[in-house]
Protein backbone atom coordinates (compact mmCIF):
# COMPACT_ATOMS: atom_id res chain seq x y z
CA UNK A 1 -1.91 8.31 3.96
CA UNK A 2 -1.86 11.94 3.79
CA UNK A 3 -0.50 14.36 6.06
CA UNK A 4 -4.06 15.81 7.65
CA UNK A 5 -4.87 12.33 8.52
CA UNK A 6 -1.39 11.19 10.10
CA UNK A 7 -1.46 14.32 12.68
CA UNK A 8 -5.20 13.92 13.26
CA UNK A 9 -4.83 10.33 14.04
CA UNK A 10 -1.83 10.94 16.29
CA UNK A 11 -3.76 13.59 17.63
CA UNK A 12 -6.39 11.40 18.74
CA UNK A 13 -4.35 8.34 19.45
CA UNK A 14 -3.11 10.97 22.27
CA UNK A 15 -5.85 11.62 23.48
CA UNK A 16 -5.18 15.44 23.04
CA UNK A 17 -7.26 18.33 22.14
CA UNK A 18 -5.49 20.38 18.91
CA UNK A 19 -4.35 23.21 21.76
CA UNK A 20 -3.07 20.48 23.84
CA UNK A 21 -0.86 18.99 20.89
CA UNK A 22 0.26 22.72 19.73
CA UNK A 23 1.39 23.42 23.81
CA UNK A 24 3.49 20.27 23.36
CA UNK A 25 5.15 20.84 20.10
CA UNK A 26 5.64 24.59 20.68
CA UNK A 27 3.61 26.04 17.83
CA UNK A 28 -0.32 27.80 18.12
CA UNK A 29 -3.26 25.88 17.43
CA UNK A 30 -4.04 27.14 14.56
CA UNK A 31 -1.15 25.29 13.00
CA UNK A 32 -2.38 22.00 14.07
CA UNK A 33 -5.62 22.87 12.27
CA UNK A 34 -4.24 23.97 9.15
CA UNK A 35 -2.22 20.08 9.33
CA UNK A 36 -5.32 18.66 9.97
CA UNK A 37 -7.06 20.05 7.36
CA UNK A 38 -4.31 19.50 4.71
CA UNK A 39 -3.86 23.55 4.35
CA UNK A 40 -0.21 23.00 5.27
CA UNK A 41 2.23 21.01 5.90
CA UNK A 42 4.42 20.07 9.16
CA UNK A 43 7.83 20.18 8.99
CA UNK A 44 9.89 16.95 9.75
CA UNK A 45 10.51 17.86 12.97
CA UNK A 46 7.28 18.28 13.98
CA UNK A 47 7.19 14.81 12.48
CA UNK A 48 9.52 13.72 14.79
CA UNK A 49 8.09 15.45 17.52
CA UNK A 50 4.66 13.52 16.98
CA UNK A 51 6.48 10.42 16.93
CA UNK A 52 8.56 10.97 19.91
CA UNK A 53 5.01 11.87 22.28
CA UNK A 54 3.48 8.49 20.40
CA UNK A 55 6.28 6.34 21.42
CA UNK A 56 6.47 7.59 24.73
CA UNK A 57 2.75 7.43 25.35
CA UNK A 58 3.06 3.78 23.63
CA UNK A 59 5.46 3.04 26.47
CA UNK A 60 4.03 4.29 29.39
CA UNK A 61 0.09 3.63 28.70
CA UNK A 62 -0.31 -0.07 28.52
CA UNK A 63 -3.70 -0.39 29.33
CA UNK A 64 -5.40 -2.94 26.98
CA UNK A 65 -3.07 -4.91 24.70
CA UNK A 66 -5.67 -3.61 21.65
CA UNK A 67 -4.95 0.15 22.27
CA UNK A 68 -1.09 -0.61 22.23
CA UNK A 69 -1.62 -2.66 19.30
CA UNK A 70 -3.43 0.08 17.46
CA UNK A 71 -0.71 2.86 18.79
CA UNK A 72 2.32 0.40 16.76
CA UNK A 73 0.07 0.60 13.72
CA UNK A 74 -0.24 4.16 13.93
CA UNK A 75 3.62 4.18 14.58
CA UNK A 76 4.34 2.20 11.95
CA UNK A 77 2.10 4.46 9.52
CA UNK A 78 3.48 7.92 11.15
CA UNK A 79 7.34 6.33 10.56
CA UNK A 80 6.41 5.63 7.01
CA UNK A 81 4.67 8.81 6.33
CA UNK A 82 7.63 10.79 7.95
CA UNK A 83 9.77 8.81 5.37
CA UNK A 84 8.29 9.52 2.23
CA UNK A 85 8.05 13.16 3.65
CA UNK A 86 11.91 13.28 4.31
CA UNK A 87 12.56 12.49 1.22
CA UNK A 88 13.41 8.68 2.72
CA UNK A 89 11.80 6.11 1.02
CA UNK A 90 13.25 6.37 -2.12
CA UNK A 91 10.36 7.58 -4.21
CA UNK A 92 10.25 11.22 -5.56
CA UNK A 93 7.86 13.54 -3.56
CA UNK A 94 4.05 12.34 -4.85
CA UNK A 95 4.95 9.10 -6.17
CA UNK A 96 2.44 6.83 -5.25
CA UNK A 97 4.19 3.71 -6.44
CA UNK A 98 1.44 2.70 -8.85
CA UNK A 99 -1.14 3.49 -6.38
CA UNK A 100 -4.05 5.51 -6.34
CA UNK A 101 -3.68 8.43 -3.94
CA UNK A 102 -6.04 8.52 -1.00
């Protein structure tokens, strides 16, 4: 998964506008655009940031057990993106693992 799609998804798993996300994270909108449209890059702890808002609006908005269930898969792909960005998962910046990128 690439990083324009990670925020973007986020983004829209909560339920907030690109000026609404940039408020909460601290930085213009603009900068949330450029992430979204893969013209930069967040750093990781904007990464963390994202995470942090998902897990807390994981915990607190339990309306339909399908919704939560789709915010843990989202978590689960943010985590591992944030990984691979950190420099975590053991694989050198752009290895794919034998996979095609998306």
């Amino acid at each position: 998964m690439n990083d324009a799609k990670v925020i973007k998804g986020a983004r829209s798993m909560l339920g907030m506008t690109q000026a609404e996300l940039a408020e909460r994270l601290a930085v213009t909108r603009q900068s949330v655009m450029c992430w979204e449209t893969n013209r930069s890059a967040p750093n990781p702890q904007v990464f963390r940031a994202v995470l942090e808002l998902l897990v807390e609006t994981n915990a607190r908005d339990k309306k339909t057990e399908a919704k939560q269930a789709e915010r843990t898969e989202h978590l689960k792909d943010l985590a591992a993106w944030g990984a691979k960005r950190m420099g975590l998962d053991g694989k050198p910046d752009g290895d794919t693992g034998g996979q095609a990128k998306e």
